[in-house]
C-alpha atoms as a PDB file:
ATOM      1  CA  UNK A   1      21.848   7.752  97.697  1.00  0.00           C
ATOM      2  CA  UNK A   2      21.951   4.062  98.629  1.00  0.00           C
ATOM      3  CA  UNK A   3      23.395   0.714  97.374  1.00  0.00           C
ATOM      4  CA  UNK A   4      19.789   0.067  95.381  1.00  0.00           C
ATOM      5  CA  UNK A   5      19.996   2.916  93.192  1.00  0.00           C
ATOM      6  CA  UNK A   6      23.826   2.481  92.519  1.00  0.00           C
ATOM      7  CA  UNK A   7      22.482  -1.361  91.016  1.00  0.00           C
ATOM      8  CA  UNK A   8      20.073   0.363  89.258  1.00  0.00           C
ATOM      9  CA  UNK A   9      22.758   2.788  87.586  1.00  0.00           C
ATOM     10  CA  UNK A  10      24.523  -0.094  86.913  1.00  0.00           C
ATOM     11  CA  UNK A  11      21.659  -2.445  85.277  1.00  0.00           C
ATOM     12  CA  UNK A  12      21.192   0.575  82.916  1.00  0.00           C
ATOM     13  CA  UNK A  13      24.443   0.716  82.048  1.00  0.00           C
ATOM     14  CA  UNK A  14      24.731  -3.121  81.398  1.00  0.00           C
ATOM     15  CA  UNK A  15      21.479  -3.424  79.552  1.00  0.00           C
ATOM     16  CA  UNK A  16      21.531  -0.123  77.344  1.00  0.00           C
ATOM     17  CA  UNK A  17      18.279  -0.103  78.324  1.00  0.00           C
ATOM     18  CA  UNK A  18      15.354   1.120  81.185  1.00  0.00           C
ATOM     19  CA  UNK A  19      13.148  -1.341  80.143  1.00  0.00           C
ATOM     20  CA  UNK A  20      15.555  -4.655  80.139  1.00  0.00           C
ATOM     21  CA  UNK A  21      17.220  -3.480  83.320  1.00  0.00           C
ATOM     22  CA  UNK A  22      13.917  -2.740  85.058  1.00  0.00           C
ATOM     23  CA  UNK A  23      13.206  -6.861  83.517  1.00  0.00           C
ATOM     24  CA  UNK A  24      16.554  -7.759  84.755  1.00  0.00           C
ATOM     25  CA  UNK A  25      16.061  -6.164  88.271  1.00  0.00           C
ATOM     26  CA  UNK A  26      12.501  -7.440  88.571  1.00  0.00           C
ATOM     27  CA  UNK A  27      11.038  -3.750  88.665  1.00  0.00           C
ATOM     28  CA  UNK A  28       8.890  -1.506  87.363  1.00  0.00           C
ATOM     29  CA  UNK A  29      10.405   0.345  84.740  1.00  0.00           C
ATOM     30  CA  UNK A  30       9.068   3.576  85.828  1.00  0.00           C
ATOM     31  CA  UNK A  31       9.961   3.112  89.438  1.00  0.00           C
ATOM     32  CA  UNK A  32      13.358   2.690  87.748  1.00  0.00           C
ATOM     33  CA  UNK A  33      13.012   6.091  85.509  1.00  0.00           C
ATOM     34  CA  UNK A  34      12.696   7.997  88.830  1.00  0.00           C
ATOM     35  CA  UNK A  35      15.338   6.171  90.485  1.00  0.00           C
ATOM     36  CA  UNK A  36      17.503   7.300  87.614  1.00  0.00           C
ATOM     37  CA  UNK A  37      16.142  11.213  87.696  1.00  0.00           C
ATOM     38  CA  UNK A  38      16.660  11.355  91.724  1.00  0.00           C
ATOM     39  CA  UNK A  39      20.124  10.250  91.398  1.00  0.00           C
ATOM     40  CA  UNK A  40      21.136  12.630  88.189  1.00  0.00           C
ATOM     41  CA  UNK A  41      19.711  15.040  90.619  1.00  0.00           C
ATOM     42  CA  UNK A  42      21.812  14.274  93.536  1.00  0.00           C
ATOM     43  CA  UNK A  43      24.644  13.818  91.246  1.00  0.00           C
ATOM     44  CA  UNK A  44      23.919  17.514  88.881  1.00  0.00           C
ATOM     45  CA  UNK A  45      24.516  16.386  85.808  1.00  0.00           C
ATOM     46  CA  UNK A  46      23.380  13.422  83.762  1.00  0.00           C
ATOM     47  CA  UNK A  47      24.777   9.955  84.072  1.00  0.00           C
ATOM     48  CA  UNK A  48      23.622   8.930  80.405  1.00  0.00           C
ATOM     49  CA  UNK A  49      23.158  10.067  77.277  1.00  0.00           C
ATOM     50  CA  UNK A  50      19.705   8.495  75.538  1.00  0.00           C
ATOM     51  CA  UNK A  51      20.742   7.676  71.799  1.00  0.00           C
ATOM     52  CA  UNK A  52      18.633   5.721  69.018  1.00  0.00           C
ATOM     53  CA  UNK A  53      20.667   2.816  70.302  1.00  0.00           C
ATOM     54  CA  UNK A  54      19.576   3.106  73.756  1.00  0.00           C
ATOM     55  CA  UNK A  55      21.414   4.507  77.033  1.00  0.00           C
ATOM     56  CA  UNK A  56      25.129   5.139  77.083  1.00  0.00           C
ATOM     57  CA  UNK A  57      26.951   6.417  79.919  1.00  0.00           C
ATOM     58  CA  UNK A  58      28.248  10.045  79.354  1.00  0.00           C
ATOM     59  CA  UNK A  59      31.417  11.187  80.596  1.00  0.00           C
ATOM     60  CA  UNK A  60      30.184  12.034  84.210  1.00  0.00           C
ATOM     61  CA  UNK A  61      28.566   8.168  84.194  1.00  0.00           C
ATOM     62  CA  UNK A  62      31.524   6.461  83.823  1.00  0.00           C
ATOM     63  CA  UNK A  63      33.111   7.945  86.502  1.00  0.00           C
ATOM     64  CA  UNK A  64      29.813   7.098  88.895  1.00  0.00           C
ATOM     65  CA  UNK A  65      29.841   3.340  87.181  1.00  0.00           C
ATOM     66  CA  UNK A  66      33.419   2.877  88.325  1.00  0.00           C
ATOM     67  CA  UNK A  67      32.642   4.238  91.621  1.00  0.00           C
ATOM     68  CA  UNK A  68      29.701   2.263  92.441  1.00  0.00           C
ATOM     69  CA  UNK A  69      31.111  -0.677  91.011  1.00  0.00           C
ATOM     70  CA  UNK A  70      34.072  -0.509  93.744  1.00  0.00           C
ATOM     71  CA  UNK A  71      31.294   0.573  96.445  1.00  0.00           C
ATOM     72  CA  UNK A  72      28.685  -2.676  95.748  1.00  0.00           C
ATOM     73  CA  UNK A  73      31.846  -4.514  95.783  1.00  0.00           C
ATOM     74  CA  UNK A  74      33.345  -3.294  99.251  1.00  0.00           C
ATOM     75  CA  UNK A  75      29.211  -3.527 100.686  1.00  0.00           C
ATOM     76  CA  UNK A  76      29.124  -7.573  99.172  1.00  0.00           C
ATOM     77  CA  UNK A  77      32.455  -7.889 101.402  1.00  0.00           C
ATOM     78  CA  UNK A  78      31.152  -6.283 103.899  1.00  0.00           C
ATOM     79  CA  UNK A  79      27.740  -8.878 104.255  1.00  0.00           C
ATOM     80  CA  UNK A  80      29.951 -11.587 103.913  1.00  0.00           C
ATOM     81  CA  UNK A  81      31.963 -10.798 106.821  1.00  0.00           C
ATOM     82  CA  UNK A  82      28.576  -9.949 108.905  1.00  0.00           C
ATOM     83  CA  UNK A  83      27.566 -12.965 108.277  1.00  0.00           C
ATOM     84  CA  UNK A  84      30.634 -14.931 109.146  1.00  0.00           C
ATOM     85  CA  UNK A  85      30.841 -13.263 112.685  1.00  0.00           C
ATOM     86  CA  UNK A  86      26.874 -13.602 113.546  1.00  0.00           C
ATOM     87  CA  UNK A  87      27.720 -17.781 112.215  1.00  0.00           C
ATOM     88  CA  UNK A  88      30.963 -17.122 114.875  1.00  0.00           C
ATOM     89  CA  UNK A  89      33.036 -18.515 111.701  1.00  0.00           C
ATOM     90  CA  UNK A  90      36.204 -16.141 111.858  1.00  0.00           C
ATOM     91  CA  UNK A  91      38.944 -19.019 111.598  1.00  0.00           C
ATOM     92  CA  UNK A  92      40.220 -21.022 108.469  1.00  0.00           C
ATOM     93  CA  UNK A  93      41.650 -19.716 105.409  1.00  0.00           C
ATOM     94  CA  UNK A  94      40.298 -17.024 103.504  1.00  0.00           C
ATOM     95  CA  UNK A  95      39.855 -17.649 100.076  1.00  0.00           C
ATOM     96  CA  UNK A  96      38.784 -15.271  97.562  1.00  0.00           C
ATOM     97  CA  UNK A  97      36.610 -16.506  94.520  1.00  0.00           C
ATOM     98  CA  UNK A  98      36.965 -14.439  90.999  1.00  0.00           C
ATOM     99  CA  UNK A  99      32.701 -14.781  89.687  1.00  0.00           C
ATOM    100  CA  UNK A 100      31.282 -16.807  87.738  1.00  0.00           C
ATOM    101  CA  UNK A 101      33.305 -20.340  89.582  1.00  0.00           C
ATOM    102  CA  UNK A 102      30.631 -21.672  91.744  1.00  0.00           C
ATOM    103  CA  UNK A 103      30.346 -24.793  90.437  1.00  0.00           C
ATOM    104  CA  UNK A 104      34.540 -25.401  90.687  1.00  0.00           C
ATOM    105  CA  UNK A 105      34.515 -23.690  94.321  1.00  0.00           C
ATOM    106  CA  UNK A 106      31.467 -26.235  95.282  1.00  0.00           C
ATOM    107  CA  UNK A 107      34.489 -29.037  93.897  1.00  0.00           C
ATOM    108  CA  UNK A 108      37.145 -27.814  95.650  1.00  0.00           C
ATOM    109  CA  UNK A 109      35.408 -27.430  99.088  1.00  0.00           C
ATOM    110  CA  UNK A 110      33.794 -30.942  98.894  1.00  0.00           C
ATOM    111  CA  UNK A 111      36.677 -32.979  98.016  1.00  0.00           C
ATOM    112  CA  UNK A 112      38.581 -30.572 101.205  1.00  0.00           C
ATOM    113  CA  UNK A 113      35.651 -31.925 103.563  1.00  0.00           C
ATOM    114  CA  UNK A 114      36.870 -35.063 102.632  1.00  0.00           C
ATOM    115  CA  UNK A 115      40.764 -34.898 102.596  1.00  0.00           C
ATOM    116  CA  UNK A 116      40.769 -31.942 106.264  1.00  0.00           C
ATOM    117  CA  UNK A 117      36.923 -32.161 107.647  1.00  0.00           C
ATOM    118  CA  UNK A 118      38.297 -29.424 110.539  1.00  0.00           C
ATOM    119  CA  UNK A 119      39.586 -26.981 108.037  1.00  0.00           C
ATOM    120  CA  UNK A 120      37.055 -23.859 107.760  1.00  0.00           C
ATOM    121  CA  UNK A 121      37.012 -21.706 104.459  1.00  0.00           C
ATOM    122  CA  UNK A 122      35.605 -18.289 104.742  1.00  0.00           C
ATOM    123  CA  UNK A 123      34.702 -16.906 100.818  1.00  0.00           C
ATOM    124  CA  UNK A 124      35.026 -13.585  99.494  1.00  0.00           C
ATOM    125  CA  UNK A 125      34.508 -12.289  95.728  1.00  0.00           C
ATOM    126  CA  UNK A 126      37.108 -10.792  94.364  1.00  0.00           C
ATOM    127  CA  UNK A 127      38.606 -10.184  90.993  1.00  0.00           C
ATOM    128  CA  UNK A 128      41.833 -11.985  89.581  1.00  0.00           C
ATOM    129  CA  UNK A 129      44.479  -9.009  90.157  1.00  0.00           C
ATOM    130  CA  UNK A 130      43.141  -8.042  93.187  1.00  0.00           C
ATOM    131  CA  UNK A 131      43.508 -11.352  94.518  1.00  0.00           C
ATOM    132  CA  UNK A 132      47.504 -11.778  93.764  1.00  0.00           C
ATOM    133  CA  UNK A 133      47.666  -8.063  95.725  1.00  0.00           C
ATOM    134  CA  UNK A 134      46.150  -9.127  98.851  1.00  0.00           C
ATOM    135  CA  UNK A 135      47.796 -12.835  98.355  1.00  0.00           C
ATOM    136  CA  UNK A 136      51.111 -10.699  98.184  1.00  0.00           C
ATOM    137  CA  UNK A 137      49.672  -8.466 101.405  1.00  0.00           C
ATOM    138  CA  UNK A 138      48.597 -11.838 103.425  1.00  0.00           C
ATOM    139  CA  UNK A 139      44.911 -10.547 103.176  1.00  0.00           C
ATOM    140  CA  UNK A 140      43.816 -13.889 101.692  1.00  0.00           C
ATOM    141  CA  UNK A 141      45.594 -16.979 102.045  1.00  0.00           C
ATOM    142  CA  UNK A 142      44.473 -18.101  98.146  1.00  0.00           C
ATOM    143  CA  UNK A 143      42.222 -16.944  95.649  1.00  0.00           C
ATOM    144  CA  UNK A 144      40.798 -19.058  93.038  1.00  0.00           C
ATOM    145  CA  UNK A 145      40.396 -16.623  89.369  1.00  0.00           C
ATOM    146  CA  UNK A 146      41.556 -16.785  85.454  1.00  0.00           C
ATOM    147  CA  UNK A 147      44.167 -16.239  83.802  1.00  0.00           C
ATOM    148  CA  UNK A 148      46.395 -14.430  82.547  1.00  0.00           C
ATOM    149  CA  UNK A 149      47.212 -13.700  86.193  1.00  0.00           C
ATOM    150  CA  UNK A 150      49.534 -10.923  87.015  1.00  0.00           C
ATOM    151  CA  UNK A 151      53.197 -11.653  87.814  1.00  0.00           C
ATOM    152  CA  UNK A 152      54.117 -11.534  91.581  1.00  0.00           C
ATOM    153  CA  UNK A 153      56.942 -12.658  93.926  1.00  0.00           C
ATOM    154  CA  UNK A 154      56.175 -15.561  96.391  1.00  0.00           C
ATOM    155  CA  UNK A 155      52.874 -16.293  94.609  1.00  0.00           C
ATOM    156  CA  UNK A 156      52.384 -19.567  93.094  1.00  0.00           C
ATOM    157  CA  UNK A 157      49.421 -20.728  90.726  1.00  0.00           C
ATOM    158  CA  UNK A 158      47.732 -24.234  89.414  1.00  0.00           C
ATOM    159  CA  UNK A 159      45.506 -24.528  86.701  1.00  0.00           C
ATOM    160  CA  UNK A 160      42.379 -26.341  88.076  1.00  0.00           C
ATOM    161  CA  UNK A 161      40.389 -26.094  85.044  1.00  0.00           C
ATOM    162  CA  UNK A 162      40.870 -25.557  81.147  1.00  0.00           C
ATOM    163  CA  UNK A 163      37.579 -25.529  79.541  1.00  0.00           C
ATOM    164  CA  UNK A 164      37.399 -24.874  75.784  1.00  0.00           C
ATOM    165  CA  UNK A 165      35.798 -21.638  74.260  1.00  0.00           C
ATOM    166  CA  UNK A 166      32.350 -21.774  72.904  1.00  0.00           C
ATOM    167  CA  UNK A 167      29.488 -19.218  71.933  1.00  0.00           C
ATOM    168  CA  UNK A 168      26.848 -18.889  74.119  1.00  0.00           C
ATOM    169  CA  UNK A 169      23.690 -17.515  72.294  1.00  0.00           C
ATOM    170  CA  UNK A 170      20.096 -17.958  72.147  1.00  0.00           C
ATOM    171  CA  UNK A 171      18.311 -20.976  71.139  1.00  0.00           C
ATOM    172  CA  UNK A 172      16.711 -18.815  68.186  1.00  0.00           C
ATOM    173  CA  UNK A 173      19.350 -17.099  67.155  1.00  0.00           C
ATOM    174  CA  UNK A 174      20.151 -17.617  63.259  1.00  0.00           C
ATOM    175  CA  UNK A 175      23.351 -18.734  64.049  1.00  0.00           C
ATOM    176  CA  UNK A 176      22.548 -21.772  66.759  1.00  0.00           C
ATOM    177  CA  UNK A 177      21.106 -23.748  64.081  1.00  0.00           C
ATOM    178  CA  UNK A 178      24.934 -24.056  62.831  1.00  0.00           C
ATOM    179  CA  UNK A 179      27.037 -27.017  64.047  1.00  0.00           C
ATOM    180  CA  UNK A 180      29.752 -24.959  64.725  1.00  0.00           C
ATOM    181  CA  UNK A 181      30.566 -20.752  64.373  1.00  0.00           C
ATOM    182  CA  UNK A 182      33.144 -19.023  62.837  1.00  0.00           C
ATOM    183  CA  UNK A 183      34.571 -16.249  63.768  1.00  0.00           C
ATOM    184  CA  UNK A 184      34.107 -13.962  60.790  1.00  0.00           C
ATOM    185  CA  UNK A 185      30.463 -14.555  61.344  1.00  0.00           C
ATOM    186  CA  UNK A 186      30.741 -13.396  65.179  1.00  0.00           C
ATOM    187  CA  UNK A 187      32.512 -10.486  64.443  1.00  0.00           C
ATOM    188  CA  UNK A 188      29.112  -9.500  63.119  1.00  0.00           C
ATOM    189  CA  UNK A 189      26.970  -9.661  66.288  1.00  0.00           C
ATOM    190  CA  UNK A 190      27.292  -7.731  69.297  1.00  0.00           C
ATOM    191  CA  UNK A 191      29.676  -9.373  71.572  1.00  0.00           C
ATOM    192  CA  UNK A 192      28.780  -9.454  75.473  1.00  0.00           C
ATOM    193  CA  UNK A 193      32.351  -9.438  77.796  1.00  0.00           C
ATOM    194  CA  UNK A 194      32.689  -8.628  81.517  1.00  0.00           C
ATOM    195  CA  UNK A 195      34.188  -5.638  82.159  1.00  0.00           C
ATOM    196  CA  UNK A 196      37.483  -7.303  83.397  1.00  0.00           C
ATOM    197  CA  UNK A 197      40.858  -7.561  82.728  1.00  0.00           C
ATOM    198  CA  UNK A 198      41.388 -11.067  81.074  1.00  0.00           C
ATOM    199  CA  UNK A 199      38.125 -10.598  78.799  1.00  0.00           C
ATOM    200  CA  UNK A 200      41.061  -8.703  76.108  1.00  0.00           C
ATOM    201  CA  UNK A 201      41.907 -12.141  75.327  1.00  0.00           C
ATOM    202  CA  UNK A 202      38.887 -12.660  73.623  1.00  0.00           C
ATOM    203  CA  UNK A 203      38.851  -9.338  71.657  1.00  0.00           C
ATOM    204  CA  UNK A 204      42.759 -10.559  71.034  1.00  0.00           C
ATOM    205  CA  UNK A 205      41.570 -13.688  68.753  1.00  0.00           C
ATOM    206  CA  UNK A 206      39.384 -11.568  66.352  1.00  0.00           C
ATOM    207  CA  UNK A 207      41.897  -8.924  66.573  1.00  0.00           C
ATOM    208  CA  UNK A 208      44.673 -11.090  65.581  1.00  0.00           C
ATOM    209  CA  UNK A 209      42.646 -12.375  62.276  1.00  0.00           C
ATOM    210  CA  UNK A 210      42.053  -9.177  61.248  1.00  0.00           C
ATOM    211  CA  UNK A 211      38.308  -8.926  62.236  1.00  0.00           C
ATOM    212  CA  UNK A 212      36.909  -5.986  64.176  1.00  0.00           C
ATOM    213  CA  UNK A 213      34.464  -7.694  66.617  1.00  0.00           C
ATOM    214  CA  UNK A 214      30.681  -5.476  67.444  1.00  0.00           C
ATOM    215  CA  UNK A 215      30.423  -4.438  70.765  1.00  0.00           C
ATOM    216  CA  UNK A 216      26.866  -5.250  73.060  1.00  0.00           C
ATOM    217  CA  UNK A 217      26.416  -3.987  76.503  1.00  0.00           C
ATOM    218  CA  UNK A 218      29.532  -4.406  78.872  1.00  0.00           C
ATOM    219  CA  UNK A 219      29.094  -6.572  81.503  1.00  0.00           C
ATOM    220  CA  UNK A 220      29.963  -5.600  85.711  1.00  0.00           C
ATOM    221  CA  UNK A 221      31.297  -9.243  85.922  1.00  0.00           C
ATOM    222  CA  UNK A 222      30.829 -12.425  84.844  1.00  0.00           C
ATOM    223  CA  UNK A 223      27.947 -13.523  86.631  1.00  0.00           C
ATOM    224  CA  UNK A 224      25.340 -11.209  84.683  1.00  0.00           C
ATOM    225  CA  UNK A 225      26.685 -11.873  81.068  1.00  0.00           C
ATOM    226  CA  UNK A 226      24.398 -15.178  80.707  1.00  0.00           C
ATOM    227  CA  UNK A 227      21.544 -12.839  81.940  1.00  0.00           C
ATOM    228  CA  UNK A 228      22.574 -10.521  79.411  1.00  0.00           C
ATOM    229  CA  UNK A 229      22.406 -13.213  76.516  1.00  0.00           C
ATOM    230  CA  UNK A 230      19.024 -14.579  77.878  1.00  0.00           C
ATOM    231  CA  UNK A 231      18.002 -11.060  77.257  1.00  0.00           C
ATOM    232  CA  UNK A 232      18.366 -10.693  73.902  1.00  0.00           C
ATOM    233  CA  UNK A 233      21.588  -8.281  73.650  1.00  0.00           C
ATOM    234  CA  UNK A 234      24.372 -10.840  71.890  1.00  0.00           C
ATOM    235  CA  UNK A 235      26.472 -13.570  72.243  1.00  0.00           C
ATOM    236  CA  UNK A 236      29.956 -14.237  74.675  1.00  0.00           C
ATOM    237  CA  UNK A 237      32.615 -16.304  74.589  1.00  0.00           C
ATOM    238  CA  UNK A 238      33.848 -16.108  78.449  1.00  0.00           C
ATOM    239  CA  UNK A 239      31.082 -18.648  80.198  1.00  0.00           C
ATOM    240  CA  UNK A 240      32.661 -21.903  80.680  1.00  0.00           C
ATOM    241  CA  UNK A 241      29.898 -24.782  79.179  1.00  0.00           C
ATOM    242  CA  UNK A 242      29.959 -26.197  82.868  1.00  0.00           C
ATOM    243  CA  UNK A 243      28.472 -22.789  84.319  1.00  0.00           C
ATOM    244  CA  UNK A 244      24.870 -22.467  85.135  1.00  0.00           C
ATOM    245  CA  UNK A 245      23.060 -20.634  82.649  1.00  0.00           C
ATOM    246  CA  UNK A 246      19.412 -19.395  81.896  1.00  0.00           C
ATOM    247  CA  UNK A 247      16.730 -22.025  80.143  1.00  0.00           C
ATOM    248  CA  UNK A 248      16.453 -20.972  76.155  1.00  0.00           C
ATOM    249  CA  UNK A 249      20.859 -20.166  75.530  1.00  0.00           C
ATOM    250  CA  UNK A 250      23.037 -23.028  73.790  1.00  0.00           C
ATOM    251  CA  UNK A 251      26.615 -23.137  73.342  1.00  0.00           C
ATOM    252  CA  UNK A 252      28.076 -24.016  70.498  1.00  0.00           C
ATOM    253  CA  UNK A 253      31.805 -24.771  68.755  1.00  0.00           C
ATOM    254  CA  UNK A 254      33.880 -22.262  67.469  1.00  0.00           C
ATOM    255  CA  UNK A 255      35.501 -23.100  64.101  1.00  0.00           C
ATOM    256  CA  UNK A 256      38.889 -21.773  65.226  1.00  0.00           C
ATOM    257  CA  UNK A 257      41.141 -22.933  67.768  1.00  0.00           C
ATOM    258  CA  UNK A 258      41.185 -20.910  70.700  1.00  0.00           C
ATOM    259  CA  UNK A 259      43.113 -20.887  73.859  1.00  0.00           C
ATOM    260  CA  UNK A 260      41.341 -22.030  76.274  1.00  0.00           C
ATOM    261  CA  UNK A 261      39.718 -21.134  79.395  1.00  0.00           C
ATOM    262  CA  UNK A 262      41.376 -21.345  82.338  1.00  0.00           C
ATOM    263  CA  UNK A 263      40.843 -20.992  86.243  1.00  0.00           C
ATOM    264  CA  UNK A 264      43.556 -20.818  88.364  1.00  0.00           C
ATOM    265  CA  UNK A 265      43.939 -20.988  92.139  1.00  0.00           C
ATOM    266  CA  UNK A 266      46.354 -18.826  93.723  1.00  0.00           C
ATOM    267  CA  UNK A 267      48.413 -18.909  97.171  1.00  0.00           C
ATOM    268  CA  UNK A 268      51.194 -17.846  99.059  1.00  0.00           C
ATOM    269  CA  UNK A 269      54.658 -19.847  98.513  1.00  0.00           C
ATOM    270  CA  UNK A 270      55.457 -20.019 101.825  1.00  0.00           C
ATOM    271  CA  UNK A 271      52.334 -20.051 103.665  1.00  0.00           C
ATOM    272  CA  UNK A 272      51.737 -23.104 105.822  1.00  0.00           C
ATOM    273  CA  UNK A 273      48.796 -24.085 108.069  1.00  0.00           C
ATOM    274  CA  UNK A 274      45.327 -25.688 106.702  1.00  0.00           C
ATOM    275  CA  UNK A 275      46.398 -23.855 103.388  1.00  0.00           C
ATOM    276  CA  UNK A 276      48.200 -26.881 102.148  1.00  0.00           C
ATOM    277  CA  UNK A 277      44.964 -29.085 102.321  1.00  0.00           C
ATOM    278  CA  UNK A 278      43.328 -26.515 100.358  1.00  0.00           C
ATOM    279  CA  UNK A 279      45.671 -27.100  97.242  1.00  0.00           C
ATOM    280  CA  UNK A 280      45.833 -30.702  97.522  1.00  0.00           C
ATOM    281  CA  UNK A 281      41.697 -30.445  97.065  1.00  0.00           C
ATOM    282  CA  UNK A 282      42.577 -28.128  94.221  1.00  0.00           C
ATOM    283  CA  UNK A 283      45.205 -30.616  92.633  1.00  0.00           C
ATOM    284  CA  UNK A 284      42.145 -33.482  92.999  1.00  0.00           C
ATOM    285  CA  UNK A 285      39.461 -31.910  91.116  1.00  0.00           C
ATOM    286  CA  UNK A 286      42.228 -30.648  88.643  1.00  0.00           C
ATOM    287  CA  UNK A 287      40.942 -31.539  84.660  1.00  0.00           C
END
């Protein structure tokens, strides 16, 4: 078994679907079929159960998901630090990046060009809570994520960014012609969240007015829940309106006030070195 078929376990299990993760991965879909079959094989028992609403991960699949999930994730870390050493860039901080902040990173770096040219940053992806454990371990030196943000000793935390909460939905779907979106009317259509910790928040504000949101495909991060949307399988409410997103999706207002979205970069209290440069950059592009 190898990282290639682990995505393609995992597009499945985003997408619902052989056909839209074969689309998503740029395949054909029944190169993808037998990709699915060897690794059931390998595996002895199936990884999803086929339904007349498409593919959904059966016991024994969820367990895989996780796994791969955790295995792509250590092999992404691994490139990344391949391709540090072959550049000979092992110095400077270490920050890790939460996905789906690209565009705020880009910020942060450029105005720390300007403000500590000789200071090198070395990236990583990493989720939120993971981030204040290896802050808290001296793995990283920061780590830029969302809130909420676990509680930890000797770890502070800045907002850099509050962006308000919008749908993001398809140009042609019924409910883009609308000036703004309620809630109620959501609730209705299948909502598309990364499969992460602070996504609850979302489910929270339905929850909290008494409406029982629908469910689409769970995403394995931010980062593939515009793809998602492009694709035809709902709506979300976790992409910032500043985030890059496919040609044909539209955000639009959501009648009732929301908390907001919020990034956060994280670092050790006491830490010294280039890292104070870094969160003067942060404190810069803060809005």
């Amino acid at each position: 078994m190898d990282v290639r078929q682990m995505r393609y376990i995992l597009a499945v299990a985003q997408t619902g679907s052989v056909r839209r993760a074969a689309q998503l991965l740029s395949v054909a879909q029944p190169t993808l079929s037998q990709q699915l079959g060897i690794v059931e094989r390998e595996v002895g028992a199936p990884l999803f159960e086929r339904t007349a609403r498409g593919m959904r991960l059966t016991p024994v699949g969820e367990v895989f998901a996780a796994h791969a999930e955790a295995v792509l994730g250590v092999f992404d870390q691994a490139l990344t630090a391949v391709s540090e050493a072959v550049a000979g860039d092992l110095g400077g901080l270490r920050l890790a990046v939460a996905d789906g902040l690209s565009d705020i990173v880009r910020a942060i770096l450029g105005t720390l060009r300007g403000l500590a040219p000789d200071v090198s940053v070395r990236l990583t992806r990493m989720r939120t809570a993971e981030q204040v454990a290896q802050i808290v371990r001296e793995d990283v030196q920061a780590g830029l994520g969302y809130r909420p943000v676990p509680a930890a000793e000797g770890v502070s935390r800045l907002v850099v960014h509050r962006a308000q909460v919008r749908a993001l939905l398809p140009r042609g779907h019924t409910l883009a012609a609308r000036a703004a979106i309620s809630l109620a009317d959501l609730a209705e259509e299948p909502l598309i969240l990364p499969r992460t910790a602070e996504a609850a928040r979302f489910v929270d504000q339905f929850v909290g007015r008494g409406l029982h949101p629908r469910f689409g495909p769970a995403a394995f991060g931010h980062d593939l829940v515009p793809l998602l949307v492009a694709a035809g399988e709902g709506y979300t409410l976790c992409v910032r309106e500043a985030a890059p997103v496919p040609a044909g999706l539209v955000f639009r207002p959501i009648l009732e006030p929301m908390p907001p979205i919020e990034v956060v970069l994280l670092w050790r209290r006491e830490a010294g070195g280039a890292l104070p440069a870094l969160v003067a950059a942060a404190r810069h592009i803060t809005h």
